[in-house]
N, C-alpha and C. Protein backbone atom coordinates (compact mmCIF):
# COMPACT_ATOMS: atom_id res chain seq x y z
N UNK A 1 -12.74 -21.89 -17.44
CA UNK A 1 -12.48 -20.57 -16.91
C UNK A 1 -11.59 -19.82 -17.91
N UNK A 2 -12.26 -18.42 -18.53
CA UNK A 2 -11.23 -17.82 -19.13
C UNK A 2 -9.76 -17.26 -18.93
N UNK A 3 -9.09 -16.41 -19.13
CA UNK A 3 -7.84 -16.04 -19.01
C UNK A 3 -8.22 -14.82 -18.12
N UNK A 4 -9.40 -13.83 -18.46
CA UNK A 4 -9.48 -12.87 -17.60
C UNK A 4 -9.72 -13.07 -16.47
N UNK A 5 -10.55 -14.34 -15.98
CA UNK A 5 -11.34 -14.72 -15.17
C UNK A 5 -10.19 -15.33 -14.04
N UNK A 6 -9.26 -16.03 -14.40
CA UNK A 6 -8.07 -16.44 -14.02
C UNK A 6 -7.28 -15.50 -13.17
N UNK A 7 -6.64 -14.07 -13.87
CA UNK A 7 -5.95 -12.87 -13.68
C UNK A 7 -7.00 -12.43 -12.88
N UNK A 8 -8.00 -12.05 -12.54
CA UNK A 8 -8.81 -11.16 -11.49
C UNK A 8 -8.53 -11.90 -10.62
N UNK A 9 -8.66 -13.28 -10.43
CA UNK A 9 -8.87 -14.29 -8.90
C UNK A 9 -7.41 -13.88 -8.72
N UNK A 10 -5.98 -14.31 -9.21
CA UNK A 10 -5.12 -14.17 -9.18
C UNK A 10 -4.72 -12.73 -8.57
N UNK A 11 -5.11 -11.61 -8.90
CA UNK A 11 -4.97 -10.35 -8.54
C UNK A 11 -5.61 -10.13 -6.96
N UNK A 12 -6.97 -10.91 -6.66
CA UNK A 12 -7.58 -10.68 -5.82
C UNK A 12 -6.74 -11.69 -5.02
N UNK A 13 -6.18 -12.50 -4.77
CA UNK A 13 -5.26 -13.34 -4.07
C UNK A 13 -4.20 -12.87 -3.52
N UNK A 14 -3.38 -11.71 -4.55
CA UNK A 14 -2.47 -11.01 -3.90
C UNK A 14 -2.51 -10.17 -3.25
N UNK A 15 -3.67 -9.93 -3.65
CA UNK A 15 -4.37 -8.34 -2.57
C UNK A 15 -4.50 -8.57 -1.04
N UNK A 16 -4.95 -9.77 -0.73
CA UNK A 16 -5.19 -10.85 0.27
C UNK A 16 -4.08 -10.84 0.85
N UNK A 17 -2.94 -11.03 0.27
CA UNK A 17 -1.92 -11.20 0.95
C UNK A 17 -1.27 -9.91 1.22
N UNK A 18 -0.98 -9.04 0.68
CA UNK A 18 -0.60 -8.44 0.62
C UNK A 18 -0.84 -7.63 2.16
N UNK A 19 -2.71 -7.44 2.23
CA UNK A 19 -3.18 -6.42 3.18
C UNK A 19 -2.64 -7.57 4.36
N UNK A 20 -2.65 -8.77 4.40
CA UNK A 20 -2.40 -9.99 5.70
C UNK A 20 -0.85 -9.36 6.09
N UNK A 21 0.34 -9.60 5.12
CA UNK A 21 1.21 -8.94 5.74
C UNK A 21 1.05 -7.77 6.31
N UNK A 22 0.58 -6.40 5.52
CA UNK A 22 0.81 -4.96 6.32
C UNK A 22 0.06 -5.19 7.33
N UNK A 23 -0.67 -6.20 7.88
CA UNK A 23 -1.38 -6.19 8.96
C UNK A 23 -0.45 -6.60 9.98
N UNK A 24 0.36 -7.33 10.03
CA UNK A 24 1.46 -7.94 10.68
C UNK A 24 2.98 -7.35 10.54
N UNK A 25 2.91 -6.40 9.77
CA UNK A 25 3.90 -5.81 9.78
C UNK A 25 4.63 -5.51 11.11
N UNK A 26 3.99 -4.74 12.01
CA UNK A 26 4.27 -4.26 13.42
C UNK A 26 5.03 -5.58 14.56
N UNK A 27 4.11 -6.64 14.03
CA UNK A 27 4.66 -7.73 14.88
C UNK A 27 6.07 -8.50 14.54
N UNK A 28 6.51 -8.11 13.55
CA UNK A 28 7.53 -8.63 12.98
C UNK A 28 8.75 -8.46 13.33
N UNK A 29 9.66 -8.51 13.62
CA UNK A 29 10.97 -8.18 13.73
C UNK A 29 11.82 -6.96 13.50
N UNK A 30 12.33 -6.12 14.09
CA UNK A 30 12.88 -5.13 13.21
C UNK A 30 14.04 -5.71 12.06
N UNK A 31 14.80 -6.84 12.29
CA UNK A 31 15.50 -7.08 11.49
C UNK A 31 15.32 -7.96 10.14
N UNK A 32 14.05 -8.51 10.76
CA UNK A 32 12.93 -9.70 9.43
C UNK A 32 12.20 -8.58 8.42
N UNK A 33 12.35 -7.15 8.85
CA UNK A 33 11.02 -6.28 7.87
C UNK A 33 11.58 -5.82 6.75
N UNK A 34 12.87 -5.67 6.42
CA UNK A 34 13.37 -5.14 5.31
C UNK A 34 13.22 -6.81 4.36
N UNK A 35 13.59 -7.64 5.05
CA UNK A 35 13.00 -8.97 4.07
C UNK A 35 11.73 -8.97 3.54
N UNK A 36 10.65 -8.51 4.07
CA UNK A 36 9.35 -8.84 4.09
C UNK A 36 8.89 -7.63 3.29
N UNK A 37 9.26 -6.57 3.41
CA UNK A 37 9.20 -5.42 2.56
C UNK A 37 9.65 -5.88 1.28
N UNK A 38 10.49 -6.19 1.51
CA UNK A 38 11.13 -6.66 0.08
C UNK A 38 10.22 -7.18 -0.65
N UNK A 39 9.75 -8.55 -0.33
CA UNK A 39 8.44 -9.07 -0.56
C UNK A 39 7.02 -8.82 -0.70
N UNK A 40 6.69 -7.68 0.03
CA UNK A 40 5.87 -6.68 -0.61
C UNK A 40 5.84 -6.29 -1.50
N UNK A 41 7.21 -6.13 -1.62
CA UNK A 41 6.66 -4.65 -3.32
C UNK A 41 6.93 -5.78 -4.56
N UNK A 42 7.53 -6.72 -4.84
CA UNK A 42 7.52 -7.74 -5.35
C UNK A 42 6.02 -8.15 -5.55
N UNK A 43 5.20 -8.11 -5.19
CA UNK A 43 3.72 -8.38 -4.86
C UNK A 43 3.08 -7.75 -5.46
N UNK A 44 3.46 -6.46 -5.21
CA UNK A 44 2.82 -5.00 -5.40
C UNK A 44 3.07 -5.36 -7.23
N UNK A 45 4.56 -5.41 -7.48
CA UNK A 45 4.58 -5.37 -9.07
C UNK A 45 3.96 -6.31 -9.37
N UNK A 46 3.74 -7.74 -9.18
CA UNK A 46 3.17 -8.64 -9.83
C UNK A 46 1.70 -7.93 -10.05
N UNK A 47 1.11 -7.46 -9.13
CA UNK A 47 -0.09 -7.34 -9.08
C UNK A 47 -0.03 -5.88 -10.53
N UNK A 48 0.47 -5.02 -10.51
CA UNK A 48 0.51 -3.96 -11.41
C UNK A 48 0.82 -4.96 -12.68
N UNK A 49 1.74 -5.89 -12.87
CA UNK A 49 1.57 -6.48 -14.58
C UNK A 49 0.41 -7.18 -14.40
N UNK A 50 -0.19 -7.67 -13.47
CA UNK A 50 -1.46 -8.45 -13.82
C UNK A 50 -2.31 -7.73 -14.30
N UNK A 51 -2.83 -6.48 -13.55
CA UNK A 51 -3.20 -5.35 -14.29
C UNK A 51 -3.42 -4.90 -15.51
N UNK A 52 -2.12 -4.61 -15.87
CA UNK A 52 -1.96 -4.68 -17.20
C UNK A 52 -2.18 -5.33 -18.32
N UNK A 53 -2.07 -6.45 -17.77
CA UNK A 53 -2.17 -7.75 -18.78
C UNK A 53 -3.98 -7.62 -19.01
N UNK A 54 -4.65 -7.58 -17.56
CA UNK A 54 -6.23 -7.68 -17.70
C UNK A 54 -6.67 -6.15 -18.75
N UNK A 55 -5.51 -5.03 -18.38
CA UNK A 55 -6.14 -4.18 -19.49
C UNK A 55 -5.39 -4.43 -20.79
N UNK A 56 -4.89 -5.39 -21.38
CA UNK A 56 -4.20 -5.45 -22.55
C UNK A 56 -5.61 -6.54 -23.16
N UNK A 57 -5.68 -7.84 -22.36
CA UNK A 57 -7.06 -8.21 -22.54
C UNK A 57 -8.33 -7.71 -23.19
N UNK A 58 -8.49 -6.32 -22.52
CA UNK A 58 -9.70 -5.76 -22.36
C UNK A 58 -9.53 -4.88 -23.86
N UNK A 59 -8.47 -4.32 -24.02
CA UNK A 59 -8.37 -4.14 -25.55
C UNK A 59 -8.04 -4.78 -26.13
N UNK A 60 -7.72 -5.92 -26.63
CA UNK A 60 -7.99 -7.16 -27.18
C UNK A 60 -8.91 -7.25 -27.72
N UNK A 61 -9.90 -8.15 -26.99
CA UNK A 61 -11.43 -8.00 -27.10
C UNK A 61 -11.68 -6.84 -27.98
N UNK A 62 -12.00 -5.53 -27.27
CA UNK A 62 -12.83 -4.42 -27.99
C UNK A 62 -12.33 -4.50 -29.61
N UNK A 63 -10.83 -4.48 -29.82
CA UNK A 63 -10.43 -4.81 -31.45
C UNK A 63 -10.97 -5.63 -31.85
N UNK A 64 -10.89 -6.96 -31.54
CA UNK A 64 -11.50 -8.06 -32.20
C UNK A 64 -13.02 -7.67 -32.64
N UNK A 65 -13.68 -7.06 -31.83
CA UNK A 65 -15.35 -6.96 -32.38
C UNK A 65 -15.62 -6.29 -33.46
């Protein structure tokens, strides 16, 4: 399995989670959600450098050819 191939599953994993929490958000605690928020956007950035990384990849490649 390549490196890009890796970072998409990886990206699509957090996405997964991500939408599972805001789905549960409501049920949560008022005093547990600023934790869990927290943990969201933590998520949120991982997922934006993964991003990145898949478009740093993607020009990679195109140079190399």
């Amino acid at each position: 399995m390549d490196a890009r191939m890796k970072i998409e599953q990886e990206i699509e994993r957090k996405r997964k989670i991500i939408e599972d929490c805001e789905k549960i958000m409501e049920q949560i605690p008022a005093h547990l959600r600023p934790s869990q928020e927290f943990a969201l956007n933590i998520y949120k950035k991982e997922i934006e450098a993964l991003e990145q990384e898949l478009m740093n990849l993607g020009n990679e490649n195109v140079i190399k050819k």
